[in-house]
PDB file of N, CA and C in Angstrom:
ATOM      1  N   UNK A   1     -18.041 -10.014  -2.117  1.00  0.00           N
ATOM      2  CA  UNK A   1     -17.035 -11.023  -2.404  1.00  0.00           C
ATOM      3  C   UNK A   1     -15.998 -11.037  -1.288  1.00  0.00           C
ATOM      4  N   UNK A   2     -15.918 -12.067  -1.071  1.00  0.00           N
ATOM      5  CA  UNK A   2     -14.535 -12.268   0.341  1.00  0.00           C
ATOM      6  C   UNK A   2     -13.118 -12.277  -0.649  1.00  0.00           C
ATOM      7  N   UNK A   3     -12.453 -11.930   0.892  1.00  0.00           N
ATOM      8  CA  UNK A   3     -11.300 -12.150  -0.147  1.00  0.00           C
ATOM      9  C   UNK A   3     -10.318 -13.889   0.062  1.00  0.00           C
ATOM     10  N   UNK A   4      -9.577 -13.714  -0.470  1.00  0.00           N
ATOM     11  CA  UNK A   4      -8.618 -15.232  -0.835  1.00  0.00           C
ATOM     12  C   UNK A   4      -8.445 -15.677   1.066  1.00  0.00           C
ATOM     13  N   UNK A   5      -7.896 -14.853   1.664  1.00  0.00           N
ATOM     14  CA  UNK A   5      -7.302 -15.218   3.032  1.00  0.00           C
ATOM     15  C   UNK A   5      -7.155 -13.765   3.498  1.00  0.00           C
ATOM     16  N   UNK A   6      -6.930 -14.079   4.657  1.00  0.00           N
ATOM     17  CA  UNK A   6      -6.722 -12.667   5.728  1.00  0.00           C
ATOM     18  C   UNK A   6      -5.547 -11.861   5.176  1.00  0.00           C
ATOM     19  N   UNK A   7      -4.189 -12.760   4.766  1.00  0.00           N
ATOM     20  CA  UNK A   7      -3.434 -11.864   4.142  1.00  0.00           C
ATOM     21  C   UNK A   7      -3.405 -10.972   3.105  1.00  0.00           C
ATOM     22  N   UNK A   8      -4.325 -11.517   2.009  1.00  0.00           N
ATOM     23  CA  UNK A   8      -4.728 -10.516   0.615  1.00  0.00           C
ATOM     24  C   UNK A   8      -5.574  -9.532   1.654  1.00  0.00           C
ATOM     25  N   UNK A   9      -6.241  -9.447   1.796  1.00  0.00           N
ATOM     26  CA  UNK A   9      -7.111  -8.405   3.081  1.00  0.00           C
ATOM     27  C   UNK A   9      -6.256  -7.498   3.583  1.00  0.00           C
ATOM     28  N   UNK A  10      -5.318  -8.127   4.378  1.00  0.00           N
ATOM     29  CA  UNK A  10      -4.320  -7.333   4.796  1.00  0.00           C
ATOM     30  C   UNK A  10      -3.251  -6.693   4.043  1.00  0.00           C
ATOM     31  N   UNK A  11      -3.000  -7.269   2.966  1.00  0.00           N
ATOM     32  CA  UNK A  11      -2.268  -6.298   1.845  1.00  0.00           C
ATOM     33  C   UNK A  11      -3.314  -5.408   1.435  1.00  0.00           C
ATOM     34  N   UNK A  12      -4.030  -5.363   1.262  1.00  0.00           N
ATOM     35  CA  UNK A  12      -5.161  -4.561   0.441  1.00  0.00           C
ATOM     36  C   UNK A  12      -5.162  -3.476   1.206  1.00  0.00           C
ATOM     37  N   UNK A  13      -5.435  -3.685   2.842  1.00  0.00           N
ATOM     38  CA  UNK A  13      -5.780  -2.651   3.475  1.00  0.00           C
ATOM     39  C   UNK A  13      -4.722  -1.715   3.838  1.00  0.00           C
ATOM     40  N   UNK A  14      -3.456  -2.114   3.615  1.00  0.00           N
ATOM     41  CA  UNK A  14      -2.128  -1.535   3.535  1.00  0.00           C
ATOM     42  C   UNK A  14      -2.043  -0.690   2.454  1.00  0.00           C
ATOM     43  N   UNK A  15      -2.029  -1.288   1.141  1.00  0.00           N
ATOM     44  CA  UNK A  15      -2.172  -0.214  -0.039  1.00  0.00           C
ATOM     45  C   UNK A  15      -3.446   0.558  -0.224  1.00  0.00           C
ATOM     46  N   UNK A  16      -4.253   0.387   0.737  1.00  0.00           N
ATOM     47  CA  UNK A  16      -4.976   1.545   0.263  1.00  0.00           C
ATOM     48  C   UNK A  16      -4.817   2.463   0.891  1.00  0.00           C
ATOM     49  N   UNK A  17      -3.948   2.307   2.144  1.00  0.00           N
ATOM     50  CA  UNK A  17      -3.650   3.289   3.059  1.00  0.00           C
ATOM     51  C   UNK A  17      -2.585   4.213   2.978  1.00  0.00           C
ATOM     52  N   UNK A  18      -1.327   3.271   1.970  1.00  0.00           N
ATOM     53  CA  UNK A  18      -0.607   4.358   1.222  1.00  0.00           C
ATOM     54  C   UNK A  18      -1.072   4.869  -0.104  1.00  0.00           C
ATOM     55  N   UNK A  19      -1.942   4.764  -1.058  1.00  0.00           N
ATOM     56  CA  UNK A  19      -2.828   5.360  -1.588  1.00  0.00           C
ATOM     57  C   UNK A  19      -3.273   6.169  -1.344  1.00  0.00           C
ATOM     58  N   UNK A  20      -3.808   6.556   0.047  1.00  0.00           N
ATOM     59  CA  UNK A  20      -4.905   7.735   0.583  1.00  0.00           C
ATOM     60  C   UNK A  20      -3.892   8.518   1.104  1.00  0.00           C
ATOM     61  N   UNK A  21      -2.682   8.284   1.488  1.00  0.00           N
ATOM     62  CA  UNK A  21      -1.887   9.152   2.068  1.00  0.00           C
ATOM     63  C   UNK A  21      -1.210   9.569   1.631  1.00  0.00           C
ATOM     64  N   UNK A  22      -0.688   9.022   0.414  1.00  0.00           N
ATOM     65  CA  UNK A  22       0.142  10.049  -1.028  1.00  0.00           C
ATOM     66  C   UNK A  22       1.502   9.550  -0.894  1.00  0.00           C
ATOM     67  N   UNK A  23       1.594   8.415  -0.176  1.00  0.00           N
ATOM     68  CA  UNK A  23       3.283   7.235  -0.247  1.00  0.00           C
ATOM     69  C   UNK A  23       3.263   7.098  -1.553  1.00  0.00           C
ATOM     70  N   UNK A  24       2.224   6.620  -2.109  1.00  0.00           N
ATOM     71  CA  UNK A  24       2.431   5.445  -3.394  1.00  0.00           C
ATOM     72  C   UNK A  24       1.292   6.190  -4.140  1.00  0.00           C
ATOM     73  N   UNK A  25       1.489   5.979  -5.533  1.00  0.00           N
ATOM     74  CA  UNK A  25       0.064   6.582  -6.442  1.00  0.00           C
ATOM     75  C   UNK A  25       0.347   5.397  -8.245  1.00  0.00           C
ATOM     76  N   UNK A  26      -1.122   5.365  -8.497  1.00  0.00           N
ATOM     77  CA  UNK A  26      -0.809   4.420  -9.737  1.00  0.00           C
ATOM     78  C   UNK A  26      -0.108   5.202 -10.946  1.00  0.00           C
ATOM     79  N   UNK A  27       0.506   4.421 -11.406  1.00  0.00           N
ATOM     80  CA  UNK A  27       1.162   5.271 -12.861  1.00  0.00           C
ATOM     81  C   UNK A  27      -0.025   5.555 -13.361  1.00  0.00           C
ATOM     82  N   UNK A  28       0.341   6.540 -14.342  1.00  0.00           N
ATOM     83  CA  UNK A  28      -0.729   7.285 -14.866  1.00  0.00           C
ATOM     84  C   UNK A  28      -1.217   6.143 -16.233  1.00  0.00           C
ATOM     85  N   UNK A  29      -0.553   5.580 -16.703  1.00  0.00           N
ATOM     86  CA  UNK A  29      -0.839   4.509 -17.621  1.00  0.00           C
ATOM     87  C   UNK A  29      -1.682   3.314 -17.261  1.00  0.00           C
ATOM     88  N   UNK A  30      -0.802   3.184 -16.136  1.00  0.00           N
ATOM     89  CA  UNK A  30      -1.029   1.658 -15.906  1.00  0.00           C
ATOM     90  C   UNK A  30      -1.466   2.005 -14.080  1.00  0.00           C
ATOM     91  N   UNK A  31      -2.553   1.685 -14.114  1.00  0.00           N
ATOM     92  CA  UNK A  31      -3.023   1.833 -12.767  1.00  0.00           C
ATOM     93  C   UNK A  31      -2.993   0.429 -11.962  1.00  0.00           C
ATOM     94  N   UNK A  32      -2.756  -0.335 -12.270  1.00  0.00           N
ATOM     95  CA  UNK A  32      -2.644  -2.023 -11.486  1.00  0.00           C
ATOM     96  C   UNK A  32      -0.826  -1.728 -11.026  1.00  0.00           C
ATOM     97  N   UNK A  33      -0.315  -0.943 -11.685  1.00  0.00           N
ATOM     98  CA  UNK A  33       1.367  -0.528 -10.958  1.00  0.00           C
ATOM     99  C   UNK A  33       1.359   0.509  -9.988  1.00  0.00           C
ATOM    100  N   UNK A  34       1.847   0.688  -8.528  1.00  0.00           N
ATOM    101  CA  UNK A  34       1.812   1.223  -8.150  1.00  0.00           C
ATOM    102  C   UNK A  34       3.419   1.555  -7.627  1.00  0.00           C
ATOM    103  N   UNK A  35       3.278   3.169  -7.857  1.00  0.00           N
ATOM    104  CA  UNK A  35       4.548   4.218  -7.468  1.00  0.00           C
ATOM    105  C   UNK A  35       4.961   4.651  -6.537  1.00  0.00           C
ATOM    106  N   UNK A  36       6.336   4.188  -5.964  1.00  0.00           N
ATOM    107  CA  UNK A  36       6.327   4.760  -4.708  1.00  0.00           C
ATOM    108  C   UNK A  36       7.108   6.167  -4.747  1.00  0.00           C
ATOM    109  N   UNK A  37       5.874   7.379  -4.192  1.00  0.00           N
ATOM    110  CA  UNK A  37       6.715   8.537  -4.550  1.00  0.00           C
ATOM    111  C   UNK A  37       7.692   8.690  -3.806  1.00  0.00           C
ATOM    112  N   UNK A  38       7.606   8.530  -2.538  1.00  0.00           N
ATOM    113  CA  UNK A  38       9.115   9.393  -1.898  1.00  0.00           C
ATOM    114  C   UNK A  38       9.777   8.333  -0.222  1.00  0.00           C
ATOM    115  N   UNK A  39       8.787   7.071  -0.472  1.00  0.00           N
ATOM    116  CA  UNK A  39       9.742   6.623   0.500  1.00  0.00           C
ATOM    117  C   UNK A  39       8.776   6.983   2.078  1.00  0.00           C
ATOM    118  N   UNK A  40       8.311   7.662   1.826  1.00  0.00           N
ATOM    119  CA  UNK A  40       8.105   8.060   3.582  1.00  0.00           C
ATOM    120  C   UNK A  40       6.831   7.446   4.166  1.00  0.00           C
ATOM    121  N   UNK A  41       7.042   7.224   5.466  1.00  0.00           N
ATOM    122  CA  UNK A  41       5.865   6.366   5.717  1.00  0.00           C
ATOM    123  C   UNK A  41       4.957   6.563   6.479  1.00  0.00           C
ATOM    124  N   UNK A  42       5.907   8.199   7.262  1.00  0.00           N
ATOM    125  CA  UNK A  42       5.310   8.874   8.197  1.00  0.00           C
ATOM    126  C   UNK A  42       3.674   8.609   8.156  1.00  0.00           C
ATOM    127  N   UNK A  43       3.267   9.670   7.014  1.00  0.00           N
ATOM    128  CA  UNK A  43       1.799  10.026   7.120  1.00  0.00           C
ATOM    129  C   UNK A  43       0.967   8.631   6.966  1.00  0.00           C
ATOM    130  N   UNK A  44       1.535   7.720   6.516  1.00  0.00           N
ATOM    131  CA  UNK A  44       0.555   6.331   6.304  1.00  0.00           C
ATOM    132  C   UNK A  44       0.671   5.778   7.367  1.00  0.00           C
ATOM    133  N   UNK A  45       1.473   6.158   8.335  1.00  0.00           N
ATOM    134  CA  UNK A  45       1.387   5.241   9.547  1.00  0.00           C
ATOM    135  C   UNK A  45       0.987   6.146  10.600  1.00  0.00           C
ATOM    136  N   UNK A  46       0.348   7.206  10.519  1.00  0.00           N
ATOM    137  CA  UNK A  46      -0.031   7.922  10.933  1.00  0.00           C
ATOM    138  C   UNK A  46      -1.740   7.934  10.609  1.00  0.00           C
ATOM    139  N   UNK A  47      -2.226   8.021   9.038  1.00  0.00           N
ATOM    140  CA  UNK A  47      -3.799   7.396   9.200  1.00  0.00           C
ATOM    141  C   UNK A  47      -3.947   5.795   9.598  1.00  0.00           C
ATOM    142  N   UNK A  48      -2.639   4.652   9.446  1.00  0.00           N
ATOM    143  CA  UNK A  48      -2.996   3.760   9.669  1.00  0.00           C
ATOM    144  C   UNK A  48      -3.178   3.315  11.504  1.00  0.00           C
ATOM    145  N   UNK A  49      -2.954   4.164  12.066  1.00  0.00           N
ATOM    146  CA  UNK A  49      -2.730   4.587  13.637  1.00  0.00           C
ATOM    147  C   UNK A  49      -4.490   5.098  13.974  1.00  0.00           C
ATOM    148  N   UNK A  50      -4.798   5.966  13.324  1.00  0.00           N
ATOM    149  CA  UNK A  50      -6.162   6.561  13.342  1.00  0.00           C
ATOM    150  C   UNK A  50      -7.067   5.493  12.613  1.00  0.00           C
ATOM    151  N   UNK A  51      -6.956   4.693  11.914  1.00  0.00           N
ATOM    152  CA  UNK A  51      -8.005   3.768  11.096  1.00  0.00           C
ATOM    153  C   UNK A  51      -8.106   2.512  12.094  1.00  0.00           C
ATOM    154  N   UNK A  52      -6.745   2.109  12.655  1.00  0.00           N
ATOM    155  CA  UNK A  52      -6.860   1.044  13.632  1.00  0.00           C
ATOM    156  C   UNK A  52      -7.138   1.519  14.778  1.00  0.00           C
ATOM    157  N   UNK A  53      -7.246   2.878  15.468  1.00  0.00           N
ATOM    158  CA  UNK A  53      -7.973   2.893  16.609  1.00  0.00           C
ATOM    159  C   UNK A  53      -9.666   3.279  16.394  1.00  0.00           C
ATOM    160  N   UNK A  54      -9.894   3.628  15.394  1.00  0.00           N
ATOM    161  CA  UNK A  54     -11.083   3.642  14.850  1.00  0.00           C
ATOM    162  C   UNK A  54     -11.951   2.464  14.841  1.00  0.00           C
ATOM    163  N   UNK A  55     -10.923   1.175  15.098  1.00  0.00           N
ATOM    164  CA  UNK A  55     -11.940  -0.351  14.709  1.00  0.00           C
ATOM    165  C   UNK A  55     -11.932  -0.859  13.389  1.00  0.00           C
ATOM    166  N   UNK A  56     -11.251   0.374  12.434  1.00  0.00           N
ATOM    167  CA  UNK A  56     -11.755  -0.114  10.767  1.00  0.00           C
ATOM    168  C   UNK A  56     -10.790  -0.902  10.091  1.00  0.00           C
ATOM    169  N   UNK A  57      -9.988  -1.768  11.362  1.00  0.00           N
ATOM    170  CA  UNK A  57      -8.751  -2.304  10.252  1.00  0.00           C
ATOM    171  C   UNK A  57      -8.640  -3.684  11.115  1.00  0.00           C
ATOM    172  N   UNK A  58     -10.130  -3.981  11.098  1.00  0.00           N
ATOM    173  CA  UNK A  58     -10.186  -5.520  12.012  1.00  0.00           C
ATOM    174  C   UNK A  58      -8.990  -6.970  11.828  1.00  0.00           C
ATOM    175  N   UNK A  59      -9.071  -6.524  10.507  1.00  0.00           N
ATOM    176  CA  UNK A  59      -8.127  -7.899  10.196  1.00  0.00           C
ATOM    177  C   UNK A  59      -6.957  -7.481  10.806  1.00  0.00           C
ATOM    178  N   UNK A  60      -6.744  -6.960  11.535  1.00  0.00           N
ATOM    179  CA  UNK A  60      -4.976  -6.790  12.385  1.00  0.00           C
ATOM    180  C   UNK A  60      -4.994  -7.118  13.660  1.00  0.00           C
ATOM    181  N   UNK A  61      -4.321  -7.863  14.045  1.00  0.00           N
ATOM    182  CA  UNK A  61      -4.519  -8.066  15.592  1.00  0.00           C
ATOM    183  C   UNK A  61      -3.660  -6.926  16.290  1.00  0.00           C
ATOM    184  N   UNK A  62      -3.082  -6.318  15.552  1.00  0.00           N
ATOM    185  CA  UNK A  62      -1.938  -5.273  16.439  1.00  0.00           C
ATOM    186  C   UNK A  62      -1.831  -4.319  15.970  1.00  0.00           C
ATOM    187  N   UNK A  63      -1.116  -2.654  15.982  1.00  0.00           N
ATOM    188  CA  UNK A  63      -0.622  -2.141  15.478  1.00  0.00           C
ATOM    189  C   UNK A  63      -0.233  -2.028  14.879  1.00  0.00           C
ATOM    190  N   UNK A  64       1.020  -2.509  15.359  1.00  0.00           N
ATOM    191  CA  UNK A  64       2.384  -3.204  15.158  1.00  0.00           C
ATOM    192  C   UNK A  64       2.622  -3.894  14.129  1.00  0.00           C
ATOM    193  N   UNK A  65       1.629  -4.855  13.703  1.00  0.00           N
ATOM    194  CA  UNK A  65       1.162  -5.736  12.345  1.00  0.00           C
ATOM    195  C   UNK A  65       0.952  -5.020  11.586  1.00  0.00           C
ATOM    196  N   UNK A  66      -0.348  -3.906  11.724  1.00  0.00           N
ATOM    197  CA  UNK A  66      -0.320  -3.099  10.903  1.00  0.00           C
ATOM    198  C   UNK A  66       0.746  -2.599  10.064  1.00  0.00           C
ATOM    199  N   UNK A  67       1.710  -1.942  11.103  1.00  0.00           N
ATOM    200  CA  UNK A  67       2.866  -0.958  10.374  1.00  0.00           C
ATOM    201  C   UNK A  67       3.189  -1.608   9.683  1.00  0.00           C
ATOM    202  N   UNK A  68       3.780  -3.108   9.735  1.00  0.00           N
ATOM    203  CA  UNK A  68       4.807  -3.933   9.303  1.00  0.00           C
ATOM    204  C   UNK A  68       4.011  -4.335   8.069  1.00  0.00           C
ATOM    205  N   UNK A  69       2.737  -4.694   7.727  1.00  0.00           N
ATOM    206  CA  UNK A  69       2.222  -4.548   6.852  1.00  0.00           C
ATOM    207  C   UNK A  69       2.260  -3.533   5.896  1.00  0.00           C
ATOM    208  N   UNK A  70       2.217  -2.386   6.297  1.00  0.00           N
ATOM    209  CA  UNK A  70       2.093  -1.073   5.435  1.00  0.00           C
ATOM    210  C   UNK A  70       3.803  -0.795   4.854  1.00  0.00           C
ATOM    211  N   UNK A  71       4.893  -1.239   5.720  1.00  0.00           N
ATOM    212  CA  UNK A  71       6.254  -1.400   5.469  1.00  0.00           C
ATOM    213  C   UNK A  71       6.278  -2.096   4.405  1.00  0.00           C
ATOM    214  N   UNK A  72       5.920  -3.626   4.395  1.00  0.00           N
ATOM    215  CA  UNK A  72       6.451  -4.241   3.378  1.00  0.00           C
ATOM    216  C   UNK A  72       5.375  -4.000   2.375  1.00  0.00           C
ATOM    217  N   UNK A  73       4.218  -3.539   1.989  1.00  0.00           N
ATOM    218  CA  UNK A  73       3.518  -3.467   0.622  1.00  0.00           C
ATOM    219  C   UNK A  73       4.471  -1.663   0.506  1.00  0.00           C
ATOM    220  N   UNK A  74       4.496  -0.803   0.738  1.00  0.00           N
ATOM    221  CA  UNK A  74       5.830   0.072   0.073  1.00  0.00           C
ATOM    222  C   UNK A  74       6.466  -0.619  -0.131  1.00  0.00           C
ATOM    223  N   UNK A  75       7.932  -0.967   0.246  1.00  0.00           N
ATOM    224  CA  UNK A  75       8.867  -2.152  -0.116  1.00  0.00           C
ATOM    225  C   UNK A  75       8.472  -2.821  -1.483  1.00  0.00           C
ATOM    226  N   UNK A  76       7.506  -3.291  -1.995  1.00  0.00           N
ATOM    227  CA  UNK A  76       6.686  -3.956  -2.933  1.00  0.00           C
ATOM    228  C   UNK A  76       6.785  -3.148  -3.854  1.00  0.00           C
ATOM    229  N   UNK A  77       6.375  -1.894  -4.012  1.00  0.00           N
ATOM    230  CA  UNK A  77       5.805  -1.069  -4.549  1.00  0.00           C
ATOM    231  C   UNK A  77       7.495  -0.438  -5.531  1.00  0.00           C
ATOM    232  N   UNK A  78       7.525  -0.259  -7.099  1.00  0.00           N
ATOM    233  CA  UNK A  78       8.456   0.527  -7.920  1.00  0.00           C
ATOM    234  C   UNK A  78       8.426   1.486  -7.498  1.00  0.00           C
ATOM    235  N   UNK A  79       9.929   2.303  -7.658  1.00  0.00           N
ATOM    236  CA  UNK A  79       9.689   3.388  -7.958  1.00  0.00           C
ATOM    237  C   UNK A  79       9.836   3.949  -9.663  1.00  0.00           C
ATOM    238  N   UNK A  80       9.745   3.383 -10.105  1.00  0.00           N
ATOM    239  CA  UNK A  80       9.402   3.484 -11.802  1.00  0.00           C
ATOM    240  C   UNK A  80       8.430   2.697 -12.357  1.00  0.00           C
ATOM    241  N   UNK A  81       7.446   2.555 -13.460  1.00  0.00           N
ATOM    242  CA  UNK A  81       6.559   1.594 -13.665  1.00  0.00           C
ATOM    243  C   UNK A  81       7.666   0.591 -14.921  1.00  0.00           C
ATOM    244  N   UNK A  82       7.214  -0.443 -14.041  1.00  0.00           N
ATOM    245  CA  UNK A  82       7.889  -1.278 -15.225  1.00  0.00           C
ATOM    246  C   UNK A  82       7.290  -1.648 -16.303  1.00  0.00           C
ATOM    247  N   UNK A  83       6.095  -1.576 -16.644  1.00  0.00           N
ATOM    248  CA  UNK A  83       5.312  -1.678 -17.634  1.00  0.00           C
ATOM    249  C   UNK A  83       5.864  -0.676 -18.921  1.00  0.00           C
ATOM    250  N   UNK A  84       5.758   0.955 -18.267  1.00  0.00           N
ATOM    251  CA  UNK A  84       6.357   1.995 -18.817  1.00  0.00           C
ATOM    252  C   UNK A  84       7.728   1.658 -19.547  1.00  0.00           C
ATOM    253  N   UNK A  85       8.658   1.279 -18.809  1.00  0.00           N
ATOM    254  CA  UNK A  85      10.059   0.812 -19.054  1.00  0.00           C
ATOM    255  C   UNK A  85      10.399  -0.201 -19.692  1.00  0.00           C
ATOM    256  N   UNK A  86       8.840  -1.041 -19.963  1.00  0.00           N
ATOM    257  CA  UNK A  86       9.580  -2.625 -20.956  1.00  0.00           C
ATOM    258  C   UNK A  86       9.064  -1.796 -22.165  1.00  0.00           C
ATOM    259  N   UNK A  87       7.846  -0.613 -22.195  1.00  0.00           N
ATOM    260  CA  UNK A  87       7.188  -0.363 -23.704  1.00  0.00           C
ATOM    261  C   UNK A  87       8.231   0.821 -24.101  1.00  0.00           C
ATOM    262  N   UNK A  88       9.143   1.554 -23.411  1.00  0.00           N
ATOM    263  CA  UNK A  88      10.221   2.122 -24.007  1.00  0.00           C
ATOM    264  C   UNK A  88      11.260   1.518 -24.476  1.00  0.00           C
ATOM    265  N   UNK A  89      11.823   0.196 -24.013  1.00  0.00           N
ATOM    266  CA  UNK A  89      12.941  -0.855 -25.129  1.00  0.00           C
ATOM    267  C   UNK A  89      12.556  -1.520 -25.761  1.00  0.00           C
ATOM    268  N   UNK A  90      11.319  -1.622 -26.177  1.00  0.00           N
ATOM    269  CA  UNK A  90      10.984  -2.370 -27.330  1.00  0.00           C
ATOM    270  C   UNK A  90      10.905  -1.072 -28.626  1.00  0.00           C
TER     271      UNK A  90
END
Protein backbone atom coordinates (compact mmCIF):
# COMPACT_ATOMS: atom_id res chain seq x y z
CA UNK A 1 0.00 0.00 0.00
CA UNK A 2 1.45 3.54 -0.85
CA UNK A 3 1.09 6.05 1.22
CA UNK A 4 -1.31 9.41 0.91
CA UNK A 5 1.79 11.77 -0.28
CA UNK A 6 5.47 12.04 0.44
CA UNK A 7 4.64 13.94 3.55
CA UNK A 8 2.61 11.12 5.51
CA UNK A 9 5.87 9.01 4.44
CA UNK A 10 7.86 11.46 5.83
CA UNK A 11 6.08 11.77 9.10
CA UNK A 12 6.01 8.13 9.41
CA UNK A 13 9.59 7.78 8.88
CA UNK A 14 10.26 10.39 11.58
CA UNK A 15 8.17 8.62 14.22
CA UNK A 16 9.48 5.60 13.75
CA UNK A 17 12.76 6.88 14.27
CA UNK A 18 11.88 8.38 17.56
CA UNK A 19 10.24 5.16 18.43
CA UNK A 20 13.41 3.10 17.84
CA UNK A 21 15.42 5.51 19.71
CA UNK A 22 13.44 5.82 22.95
CA UNK A 23 12.37 9.93 22.34
CA UNK A 24 8.78 8.95 22.22
CA UNK A 25 7.02 5.47 23.22
CA UNK A 26 3.10 4.59 22.91
CA UNK A 27 1.07 4.86 26.10
CA UNK A 28 0.67 1.75 27.44
CA UNK A 29 -3.20 1.95 26.85
CA UNK A 30 -3.50 3.58 23.96
CA UNK A 31 -0.85 2.85 21.45
CA UNK A 32 -2.11 5.25 18.40
CA UNK A 33 -0.84 8.15 21.33
CA UNK A 34 2.45 8.69 21.37
CA UNK A 35 4.75 9.93 24.55
CA UNK A 36 7.28 12.09 24.51
CA UNK A 37 9.64 10.85 27.22
CA UNK A 38 12.26 13.36 27.78
CA UNK A 39 12.54 15.87 25.05
CA UNK A 40 15.89 14.88 23.62
CA UNK A 41 16.63 14.43 20.20
CA UNK A 42 20.12 13.69 20.38
CA UNK A 43 19.97 9.89 19.80
CA UNK A 44 17.13 10.17 17.01
CA UNK A 45 19.09 12.40 15.12
CA UNK A 46 21.81 10.51 15.49
CA UNK A 47 20.14 7.00 13.95
CA UNK A 48 18.35 9.39 11.68
CA UNK A 49 22.03 10.56 10.42
CA UNK A 50 23.00 6.73 10.06
CA UNK A 51 19.55 5.64 8.27
CA UNK A 52 19.97 8.61 5.78
CA UNK A 53 23.47 7.85 4.97
CA UNK A 54 22.53 4.34 4.66
CA UNK A 55 20.06 5.29 1.55
CA UNK A 56 17.02 4.05 3.76
CA UNK A 57 15.28 7.35 4.15
CA UNK A 58 14.80 8.11 0.32
CA UNK A 59 11.91 10.27 0.71
CA UNK A 60 14.30 13.16 2.09
CA UNK A 61 16.12 15.14 -0.12
CA UNK A 62 18.43 16.39 2.76
CA UNK A 63 19.51 15.83 6.08
CA UNK A 64 18.59 18.71 7.14
CA UNK A 65 14.83 17.86 6.15
CA UNK A 66 15.25 15.00 7.85
CA UNK A 67 16.06 16.58 11.29
CA UNK A 68 13.42 19.15 10.85
CA UNK A 69 11.10 16.44 10.24
CA UNK A 70 12.03 14.37 13.24
CA UNK A 71 11.82 18.02 15.25
CA UNK A 72 8.45 18.72 14.46
CA UNK A 73 6.72 15.02 14.76
CA UNK A 74 8.35 15.26 18.69
CA UNK A 75 6.85 18.71 18.91
CA UNK A 76 3.54 16.73 17.90
CA UNK A 77 3.96 14.22 20.19
CA UNK A 78 2.16 14.66 24.37
CA UNK A 79 3.82 14.45 27.01
CA UNK A 80 0.78 12.91 28.82
CA UNK A 81 -1.81 10.72 26.92
CA UNK A 82 -4.78 12.57 26.45
CA UNK A 83 -6.94 9.78 25.98
CA UNK A 84 -5.72 8.69 29.63
CA UNK A 85 -6.65 12.24 30.94
CA UNK A 86 -10.21 12.69 29.29
CA UNK A 87 -11.06 8.81 30.89
CA UNK A 88 -9.86 10.19 34.37
CA UNK A 89 -12.56 13.39 34.37
CA UNK A 90 -15.21 11.68 33.37
Amino acid sequence: MQMADSGEERRAAALSILIESGAVEPCDDHEDVLIDVDGDTAEAYKLATVRFKEGRLDMFESLGQLRDEVKAALLDCASDCWACDSNRES
